[in-house]
C-alpha atoms as a PDB file:
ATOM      1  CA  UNK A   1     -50.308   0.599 -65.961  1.00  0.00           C
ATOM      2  CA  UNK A   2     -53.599   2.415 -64.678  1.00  0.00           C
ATOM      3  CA  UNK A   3     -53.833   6.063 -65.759  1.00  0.00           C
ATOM      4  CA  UNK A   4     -55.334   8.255 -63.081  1.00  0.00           C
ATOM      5  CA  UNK A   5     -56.649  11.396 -63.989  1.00  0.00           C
ATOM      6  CA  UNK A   6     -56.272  14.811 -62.333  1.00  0.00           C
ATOM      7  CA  UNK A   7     -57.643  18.038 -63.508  1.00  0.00           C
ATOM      8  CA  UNK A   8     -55.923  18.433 -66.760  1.00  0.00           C
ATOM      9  CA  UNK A   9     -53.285  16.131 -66.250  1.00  0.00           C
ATOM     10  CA  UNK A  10     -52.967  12.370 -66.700  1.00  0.00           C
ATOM     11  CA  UNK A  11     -50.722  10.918 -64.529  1.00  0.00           C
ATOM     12  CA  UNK A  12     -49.371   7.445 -64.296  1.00  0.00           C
ATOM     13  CA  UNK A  13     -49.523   5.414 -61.265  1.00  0.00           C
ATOM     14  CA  UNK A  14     -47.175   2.988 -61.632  1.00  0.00           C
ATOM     15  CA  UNK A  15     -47.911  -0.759 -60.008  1.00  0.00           C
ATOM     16  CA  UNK A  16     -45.169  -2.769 -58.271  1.00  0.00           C
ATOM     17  CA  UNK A  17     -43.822  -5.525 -59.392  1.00  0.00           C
ATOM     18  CA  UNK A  18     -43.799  -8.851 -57.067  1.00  0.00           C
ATOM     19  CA  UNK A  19     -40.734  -9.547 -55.585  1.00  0.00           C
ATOM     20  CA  UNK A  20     -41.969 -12.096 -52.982  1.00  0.00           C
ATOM     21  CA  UNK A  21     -44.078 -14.405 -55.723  1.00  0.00           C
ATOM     22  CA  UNK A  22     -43.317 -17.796 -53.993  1.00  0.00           C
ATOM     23  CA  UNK A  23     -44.354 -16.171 -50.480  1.00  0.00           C
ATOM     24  CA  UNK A  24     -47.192 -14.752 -51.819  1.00  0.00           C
ATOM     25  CA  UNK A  25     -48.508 -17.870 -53.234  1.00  0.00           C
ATOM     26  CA  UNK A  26     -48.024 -19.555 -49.915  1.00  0.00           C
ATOM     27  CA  UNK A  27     -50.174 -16.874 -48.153  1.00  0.00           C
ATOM     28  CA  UNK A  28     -52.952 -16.961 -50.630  1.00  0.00           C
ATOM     29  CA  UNK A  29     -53.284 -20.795 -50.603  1.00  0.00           C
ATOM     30  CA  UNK A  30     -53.359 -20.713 -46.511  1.00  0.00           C
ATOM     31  CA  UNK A  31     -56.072 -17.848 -47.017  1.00  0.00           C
ATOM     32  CA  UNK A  32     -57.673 -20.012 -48.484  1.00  0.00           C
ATOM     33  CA  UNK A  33     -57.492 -22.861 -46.939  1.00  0.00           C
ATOM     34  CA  UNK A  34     -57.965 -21.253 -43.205  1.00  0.00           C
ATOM     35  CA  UNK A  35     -61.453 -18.691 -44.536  1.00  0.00           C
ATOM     36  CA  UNK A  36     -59.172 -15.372 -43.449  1.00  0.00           C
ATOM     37  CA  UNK A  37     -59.815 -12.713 -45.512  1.00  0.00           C
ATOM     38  CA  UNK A  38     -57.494  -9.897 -46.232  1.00  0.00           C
ATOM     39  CA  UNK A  39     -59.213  -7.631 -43.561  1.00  0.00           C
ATOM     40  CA  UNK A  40     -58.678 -10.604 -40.817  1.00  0.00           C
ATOM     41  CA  UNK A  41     -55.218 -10.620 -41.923  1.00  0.00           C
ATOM     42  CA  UNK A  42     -54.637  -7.523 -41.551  1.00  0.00           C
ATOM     43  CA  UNK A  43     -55.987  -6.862 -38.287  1.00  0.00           C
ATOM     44  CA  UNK A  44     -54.734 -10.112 -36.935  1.00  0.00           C
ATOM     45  CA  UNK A  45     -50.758  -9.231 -38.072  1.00  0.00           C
ATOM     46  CA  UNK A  46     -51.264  -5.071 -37.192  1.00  0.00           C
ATOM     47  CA  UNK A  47     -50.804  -3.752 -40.577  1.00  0.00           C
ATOM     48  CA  UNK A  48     -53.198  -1.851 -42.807  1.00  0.00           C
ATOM     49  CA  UNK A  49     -55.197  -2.786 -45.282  1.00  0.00           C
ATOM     50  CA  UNK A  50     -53.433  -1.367 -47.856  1.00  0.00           C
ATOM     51  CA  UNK A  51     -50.328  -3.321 -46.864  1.00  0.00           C
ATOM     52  CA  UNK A  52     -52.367  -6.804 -45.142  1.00  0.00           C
ATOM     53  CA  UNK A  53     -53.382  -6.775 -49.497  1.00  0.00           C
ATOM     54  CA  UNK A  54     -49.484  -6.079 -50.417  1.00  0.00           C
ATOM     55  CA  UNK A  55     -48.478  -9.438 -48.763  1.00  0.00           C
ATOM     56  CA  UNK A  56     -50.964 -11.092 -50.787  1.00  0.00           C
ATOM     57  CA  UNK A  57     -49.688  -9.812 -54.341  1.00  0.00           C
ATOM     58  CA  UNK A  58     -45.503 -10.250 -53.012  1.00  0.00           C
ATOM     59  CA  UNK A  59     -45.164  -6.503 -53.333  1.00  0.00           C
ATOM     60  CA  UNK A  60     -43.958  -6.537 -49.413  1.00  0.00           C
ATOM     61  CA  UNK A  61     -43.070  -9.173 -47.149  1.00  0.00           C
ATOM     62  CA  UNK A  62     -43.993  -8.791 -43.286  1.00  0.00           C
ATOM     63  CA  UNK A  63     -41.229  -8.754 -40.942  1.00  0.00           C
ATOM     64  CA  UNK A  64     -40.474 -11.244 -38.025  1.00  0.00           C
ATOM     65  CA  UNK A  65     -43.033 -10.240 -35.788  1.00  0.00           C
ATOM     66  CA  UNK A  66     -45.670 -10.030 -38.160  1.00  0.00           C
ATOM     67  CA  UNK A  67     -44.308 -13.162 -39.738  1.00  0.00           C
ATOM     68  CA  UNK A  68     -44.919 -14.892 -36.427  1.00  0.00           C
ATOM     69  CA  UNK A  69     -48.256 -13.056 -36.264  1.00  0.00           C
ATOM     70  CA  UNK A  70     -49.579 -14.380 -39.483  1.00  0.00           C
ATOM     71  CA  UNK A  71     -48.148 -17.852 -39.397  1.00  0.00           C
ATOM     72  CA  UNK A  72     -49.907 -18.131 -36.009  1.00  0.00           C
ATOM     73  CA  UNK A  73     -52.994 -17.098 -37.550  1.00  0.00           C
ATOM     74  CA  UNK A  74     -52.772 -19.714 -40.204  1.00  0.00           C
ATOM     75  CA  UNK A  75     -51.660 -22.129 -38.124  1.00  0.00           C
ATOM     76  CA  UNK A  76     -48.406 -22.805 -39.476  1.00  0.00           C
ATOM     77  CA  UNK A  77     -45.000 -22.771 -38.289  1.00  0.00           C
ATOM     78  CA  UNK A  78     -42.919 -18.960 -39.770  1.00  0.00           C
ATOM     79  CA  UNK A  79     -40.346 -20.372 -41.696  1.00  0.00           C
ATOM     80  CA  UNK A  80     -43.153 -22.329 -43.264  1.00  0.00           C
ATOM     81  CA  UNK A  81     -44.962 -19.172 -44.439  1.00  0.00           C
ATOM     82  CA  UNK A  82     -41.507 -17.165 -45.351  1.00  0.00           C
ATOM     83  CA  UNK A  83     -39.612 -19.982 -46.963  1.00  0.00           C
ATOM     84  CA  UNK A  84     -41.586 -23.059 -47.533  1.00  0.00           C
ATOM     85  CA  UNK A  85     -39.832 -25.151 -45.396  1.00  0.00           C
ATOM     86  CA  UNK A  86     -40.761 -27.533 -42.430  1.00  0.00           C
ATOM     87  CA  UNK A  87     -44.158 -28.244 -43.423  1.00  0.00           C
ATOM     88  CA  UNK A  88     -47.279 -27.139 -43.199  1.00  0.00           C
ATOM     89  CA  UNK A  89     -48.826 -28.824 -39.565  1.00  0.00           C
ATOM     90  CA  UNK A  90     -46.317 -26.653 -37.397  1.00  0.00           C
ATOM     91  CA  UNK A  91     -48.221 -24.060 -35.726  1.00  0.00           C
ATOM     92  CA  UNK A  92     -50.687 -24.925 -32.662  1.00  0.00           C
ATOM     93  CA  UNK A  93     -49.730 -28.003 -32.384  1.00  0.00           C
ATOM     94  CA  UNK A  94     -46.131 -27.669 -31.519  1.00  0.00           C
ATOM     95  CA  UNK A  95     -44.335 -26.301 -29.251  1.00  0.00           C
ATOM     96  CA  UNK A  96     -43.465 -22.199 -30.182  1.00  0.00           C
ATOM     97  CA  UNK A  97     -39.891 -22.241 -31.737  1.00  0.00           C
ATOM     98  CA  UNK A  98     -38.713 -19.028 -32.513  1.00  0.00           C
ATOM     99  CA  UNK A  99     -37.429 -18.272 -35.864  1.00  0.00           C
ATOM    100  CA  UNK A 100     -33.978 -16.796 -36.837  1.00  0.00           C
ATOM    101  CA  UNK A 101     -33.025 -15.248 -39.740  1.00  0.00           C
ATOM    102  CA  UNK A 102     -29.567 -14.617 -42.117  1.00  0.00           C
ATOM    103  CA  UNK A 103     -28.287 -10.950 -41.125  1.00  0.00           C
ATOM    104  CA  UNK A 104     -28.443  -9.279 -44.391  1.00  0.00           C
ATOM    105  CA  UNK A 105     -25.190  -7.447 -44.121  1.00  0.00           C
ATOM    106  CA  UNK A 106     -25.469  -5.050 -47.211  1.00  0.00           C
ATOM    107  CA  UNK A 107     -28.908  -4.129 -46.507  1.00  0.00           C
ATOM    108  CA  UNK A 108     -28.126  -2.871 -43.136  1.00  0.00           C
ATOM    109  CA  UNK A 109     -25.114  -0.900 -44.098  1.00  0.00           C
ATOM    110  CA  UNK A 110     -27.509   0.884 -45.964  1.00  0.00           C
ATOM    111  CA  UNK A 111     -25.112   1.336 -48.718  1.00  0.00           C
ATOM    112  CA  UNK A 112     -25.343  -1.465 -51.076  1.00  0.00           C
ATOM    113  CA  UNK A 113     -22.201  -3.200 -51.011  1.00  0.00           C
ATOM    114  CA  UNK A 114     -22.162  -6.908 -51.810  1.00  0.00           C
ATOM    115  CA  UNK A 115     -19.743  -9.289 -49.773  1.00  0.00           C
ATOM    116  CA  UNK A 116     -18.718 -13.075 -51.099  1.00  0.00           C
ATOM    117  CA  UNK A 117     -17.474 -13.614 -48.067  1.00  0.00           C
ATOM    118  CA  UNK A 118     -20.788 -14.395 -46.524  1.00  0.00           C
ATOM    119  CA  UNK A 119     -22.672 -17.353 -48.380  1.00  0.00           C
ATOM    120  CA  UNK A 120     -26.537 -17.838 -47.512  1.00  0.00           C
ATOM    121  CA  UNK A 121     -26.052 -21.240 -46.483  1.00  0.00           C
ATOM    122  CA  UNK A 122     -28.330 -21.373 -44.294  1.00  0.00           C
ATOM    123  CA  UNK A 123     -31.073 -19.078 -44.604  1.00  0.00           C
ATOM    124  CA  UNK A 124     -33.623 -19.894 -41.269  1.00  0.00           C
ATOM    125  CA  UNK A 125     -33.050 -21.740 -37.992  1.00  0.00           C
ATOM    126  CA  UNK A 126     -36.144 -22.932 -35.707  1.00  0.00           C
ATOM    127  CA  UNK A 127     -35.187 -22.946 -32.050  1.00  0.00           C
ATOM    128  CA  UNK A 128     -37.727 -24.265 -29.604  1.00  0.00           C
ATOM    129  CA  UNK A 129     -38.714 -21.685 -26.963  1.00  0.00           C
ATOM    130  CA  UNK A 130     -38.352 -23.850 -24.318  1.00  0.00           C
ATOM    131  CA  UNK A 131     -34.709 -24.282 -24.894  1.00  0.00           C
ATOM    132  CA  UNK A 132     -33.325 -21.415 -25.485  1.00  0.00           C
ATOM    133  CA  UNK A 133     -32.053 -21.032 -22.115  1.00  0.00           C
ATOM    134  CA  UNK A 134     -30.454 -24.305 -22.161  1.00  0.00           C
ATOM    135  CA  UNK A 135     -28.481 -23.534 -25.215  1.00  0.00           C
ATOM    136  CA  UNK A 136     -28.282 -19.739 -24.987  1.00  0.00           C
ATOM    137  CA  UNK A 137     -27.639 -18.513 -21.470  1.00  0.00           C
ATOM    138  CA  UNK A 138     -30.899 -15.843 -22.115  1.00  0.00           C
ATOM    139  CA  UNK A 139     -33.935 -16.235 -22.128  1.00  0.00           C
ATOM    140  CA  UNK A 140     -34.852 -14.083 -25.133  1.00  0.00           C
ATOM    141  CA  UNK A 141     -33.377 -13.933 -28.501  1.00  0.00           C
ATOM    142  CA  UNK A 142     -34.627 -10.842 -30.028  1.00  0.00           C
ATOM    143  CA  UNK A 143     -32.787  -9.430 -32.994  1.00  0.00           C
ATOM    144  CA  UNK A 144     -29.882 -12.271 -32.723  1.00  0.00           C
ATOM    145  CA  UNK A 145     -29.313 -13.622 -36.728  1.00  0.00           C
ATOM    146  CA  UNK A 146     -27.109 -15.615 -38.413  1.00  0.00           C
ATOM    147  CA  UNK A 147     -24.532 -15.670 -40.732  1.00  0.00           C
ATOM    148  CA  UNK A 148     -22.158 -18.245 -42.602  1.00  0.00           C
ATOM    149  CA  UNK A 149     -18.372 -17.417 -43.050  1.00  0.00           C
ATOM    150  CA  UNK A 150     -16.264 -18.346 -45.906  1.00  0.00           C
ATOM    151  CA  UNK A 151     -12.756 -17.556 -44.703  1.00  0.00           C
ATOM    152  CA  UNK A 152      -9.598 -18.521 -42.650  1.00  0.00           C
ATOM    153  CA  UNK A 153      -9.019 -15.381 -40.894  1.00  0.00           C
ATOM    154  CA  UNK A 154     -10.304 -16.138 -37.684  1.00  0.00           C
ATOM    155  CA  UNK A 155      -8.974 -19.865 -37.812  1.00  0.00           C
ATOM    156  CA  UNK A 156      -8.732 -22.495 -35.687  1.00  0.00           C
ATOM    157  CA  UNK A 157     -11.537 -20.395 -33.805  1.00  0.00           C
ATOM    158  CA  UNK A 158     -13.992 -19.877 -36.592  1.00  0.00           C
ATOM    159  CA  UNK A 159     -13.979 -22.180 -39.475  1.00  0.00           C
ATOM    160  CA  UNK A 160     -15.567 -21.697 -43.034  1.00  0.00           C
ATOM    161  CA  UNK A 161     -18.993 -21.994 -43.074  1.00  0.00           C
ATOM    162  CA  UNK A 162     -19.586 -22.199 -39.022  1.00  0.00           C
ATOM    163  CA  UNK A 163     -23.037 -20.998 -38.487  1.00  0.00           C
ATOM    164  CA  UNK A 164     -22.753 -17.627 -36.136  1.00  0.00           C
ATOM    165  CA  UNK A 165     -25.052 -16.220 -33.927  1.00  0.00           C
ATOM    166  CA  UNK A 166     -24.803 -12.183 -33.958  1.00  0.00           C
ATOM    167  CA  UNK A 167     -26.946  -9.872 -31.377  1.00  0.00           C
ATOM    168  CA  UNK A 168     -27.541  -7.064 -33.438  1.00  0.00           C
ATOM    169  CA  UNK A 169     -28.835  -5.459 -30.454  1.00  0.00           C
ATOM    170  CA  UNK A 170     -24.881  -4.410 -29.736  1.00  0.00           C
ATOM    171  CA  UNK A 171     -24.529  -2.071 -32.616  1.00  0.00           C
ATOM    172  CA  UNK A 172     -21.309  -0.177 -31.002  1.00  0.00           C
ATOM    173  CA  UNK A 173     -18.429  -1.508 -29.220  1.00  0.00           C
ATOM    174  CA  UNK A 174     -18.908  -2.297 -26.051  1.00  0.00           C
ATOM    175  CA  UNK A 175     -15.886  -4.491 -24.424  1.00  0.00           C
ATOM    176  CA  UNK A 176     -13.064  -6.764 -26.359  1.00  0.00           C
ATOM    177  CA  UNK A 177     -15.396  -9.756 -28.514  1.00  0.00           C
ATOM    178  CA  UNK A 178     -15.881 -10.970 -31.847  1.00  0.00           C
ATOM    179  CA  UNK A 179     -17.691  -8.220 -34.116  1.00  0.00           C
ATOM    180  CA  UNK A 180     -19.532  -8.386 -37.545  1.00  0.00           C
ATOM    181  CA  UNK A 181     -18.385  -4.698 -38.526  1.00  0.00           C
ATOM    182  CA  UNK A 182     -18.156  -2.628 -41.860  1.00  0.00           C
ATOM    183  CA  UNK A 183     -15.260  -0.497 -42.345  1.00  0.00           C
ATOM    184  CA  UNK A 184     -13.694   0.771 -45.714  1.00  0.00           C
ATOM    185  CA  UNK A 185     -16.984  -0.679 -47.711  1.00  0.00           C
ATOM    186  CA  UNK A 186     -15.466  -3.872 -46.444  1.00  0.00           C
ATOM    187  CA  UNK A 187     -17.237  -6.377 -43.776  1.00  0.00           C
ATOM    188  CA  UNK A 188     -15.375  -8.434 -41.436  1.00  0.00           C
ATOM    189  CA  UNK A 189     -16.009 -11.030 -38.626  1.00  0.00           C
ATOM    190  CA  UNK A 190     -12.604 -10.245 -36.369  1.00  0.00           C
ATOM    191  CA  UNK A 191     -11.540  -9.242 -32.988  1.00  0.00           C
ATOM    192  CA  UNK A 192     -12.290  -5.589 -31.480  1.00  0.00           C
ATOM    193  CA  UNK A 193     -10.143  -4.666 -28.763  1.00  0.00           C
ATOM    194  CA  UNK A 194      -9.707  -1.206 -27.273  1.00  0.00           C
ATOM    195  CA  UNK A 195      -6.014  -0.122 -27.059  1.00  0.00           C
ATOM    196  CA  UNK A 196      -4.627   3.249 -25.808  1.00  0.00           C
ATOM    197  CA  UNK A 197      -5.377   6.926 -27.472  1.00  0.00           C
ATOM    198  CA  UNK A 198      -9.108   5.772 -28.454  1.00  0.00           C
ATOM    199  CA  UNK A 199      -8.534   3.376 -31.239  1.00  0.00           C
ATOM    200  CA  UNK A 200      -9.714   0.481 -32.015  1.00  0.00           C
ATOM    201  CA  UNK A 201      -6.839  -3.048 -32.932  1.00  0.00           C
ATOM    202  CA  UNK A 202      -8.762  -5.479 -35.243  1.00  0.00           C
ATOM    203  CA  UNK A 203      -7.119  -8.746 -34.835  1.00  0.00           C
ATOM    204  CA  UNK A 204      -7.775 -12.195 -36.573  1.00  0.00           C
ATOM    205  CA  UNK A 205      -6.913 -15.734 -34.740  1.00  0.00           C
ATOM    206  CA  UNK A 206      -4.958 -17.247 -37.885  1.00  0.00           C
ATOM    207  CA  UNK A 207      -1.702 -15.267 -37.434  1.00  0.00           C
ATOM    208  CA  UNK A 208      -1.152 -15.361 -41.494  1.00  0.00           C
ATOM    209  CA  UNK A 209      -3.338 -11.619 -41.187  1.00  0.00           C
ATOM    210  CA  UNK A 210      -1.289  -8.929 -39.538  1.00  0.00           C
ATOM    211  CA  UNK A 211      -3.662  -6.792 -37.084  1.00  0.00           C
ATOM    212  CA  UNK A 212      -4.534  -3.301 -37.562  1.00  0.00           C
ATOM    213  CA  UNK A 213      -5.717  -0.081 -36.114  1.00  0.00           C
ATOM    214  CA  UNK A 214      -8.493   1.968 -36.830  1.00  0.00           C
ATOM    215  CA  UNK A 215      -7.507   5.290 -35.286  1.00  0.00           C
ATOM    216  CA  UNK A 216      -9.841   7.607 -33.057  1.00  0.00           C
ATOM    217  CA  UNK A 217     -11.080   9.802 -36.017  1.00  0.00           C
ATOM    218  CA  UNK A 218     -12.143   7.005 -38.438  1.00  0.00           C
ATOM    219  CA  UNK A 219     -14.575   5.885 -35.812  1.00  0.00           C
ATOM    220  CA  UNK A 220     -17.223   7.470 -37.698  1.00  0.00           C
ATOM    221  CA  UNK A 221     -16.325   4.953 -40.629  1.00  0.00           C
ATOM    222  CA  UNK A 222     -17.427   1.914 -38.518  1.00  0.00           C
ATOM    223  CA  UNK A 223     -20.983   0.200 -38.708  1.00  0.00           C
ATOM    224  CA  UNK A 224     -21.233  -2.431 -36.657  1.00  0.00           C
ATOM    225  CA  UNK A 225     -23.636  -5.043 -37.097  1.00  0.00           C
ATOM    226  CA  UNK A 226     -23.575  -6.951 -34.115  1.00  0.00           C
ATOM    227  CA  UNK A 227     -21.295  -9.032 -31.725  1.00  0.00           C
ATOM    228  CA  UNK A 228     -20.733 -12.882 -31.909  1.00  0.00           C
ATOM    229  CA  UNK A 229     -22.281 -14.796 -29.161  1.00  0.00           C
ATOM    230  CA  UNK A 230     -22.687 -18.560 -29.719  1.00  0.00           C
ATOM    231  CA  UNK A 231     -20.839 -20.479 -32.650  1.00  0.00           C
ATOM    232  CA  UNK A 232     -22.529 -24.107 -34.052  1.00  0.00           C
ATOM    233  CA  UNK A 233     -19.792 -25.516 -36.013  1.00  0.00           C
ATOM    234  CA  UNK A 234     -20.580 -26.346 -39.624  1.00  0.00           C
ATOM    235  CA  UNK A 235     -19.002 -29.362 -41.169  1.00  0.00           C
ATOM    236  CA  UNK A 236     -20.217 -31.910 -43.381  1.00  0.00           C
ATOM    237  CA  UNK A 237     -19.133 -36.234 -42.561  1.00  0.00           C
ATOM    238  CA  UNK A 238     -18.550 -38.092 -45.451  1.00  0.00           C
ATOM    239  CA  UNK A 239     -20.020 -42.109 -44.821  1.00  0.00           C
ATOM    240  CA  UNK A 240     -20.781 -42.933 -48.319  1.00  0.00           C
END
């Protein structure tokens, strides 16, 4: 703890603990190893300083863009740099993927709620920019992330641990689809559809779970996180 001292008073400045160790050892090494200092960094990935030096003790963690920023920089490949996966000889050389990452459902509720139902299996996905038309129908994939489901409730449709694709763009209902929505400090992957008087029927596929309504003035009790666009099924083959 460093003691600063003002006037009169001593006051503690407390430091931050590292929350992002592994990351931060990553960053250093490819600092290193690539003669950027923390200034380049910093001006290379749009930060300050201050926070360009914060990466490099794993008190903060850049986001996407600046992920992609940095790893560019140090010629490797973002999920490289954030999770120490892929390998290190993915950045120029390759073609540009882009990266997706697991929705983190309590942290955008904002109210610190923890749900089983939504494993981290699958933490990062690397896409290849040139085919993300081919398998996407759009040409950009901007805040779309991913999430694993443990659960029958939306059986035979969506099986337990199928990999989902969310836009988090659509963060309010707009037409009948598959939402990831909080309601009741619960989080559920069903069906929104818009029925008469303003409310809202929540249905599941797997007719074992009864439908139902979330009236006009509880509206205000719905977050939602995004709507389901593309589904990779998740199943493991046994051969040996």
């Amino acid at each position: 703890m460093t003691i600063i001292e003002v006037g009169c008073n001593l006051l503690p400045m407390v430091e931050e603990t590292p929350k992002y160790i592994d990351f931060s050892m990553r960053l250093n090494s490819l600092l290193k190893q690539n003669d950027v200092s923390v200034s380049d960094l910093a001006k290379s990935s749009g930060v300050t300083y201050e926070m360009a030096r914060r990466y490099t003790l794993g008190t903060a963690k850049p986001r996407d863009e600046k992920m992609l920023r940095i790893a560019e920089k140090l010629n490797v490949g973002p999920a490289f740099l954030d999770y120490g996966v892929g390998g290190e000889n993915t950045g120029h050389a390759d073609k540009p993927v882009v990266t997706l990452r697991q929705l983190e459902v309590f942290a955008s509720a904002g109210n610190g709620f923890i749900n089983a139902e939504f494993p981290a299996l699958i933490s990062a996905i690397e896409i290849p920019q040139d085919r993300i038309y081919e398998l996407f129908g759009r040409s950009s994939l901007e805040g779309v992330k991913l999430i694993n489901v443990d659960g029958d409730s939306m059986m035979p449709t969506l099986c337990p641990r199928d990999l989902l694709f969310i836009d988090t763009k659509i963060d309010h209902f707009n037409g009948d689809g598959i939402y990831v929505f909080n309601f009741e400090d619960s989080t559920f992957v069903k069906r929104l559809q818009k029925v008469k008087g303003r409310k809202l029927c929540v249905l599941s596929d797997n007719p074992k779970y009864p439908p139902f309504e979330i009236e006009s003035h509880e509206m205000g009790e719905v977050y939602i996180f995004g709507k389901l666009i593309k589904q990779l099924p998740f199943k493991f083959n046994d051969f040996a």
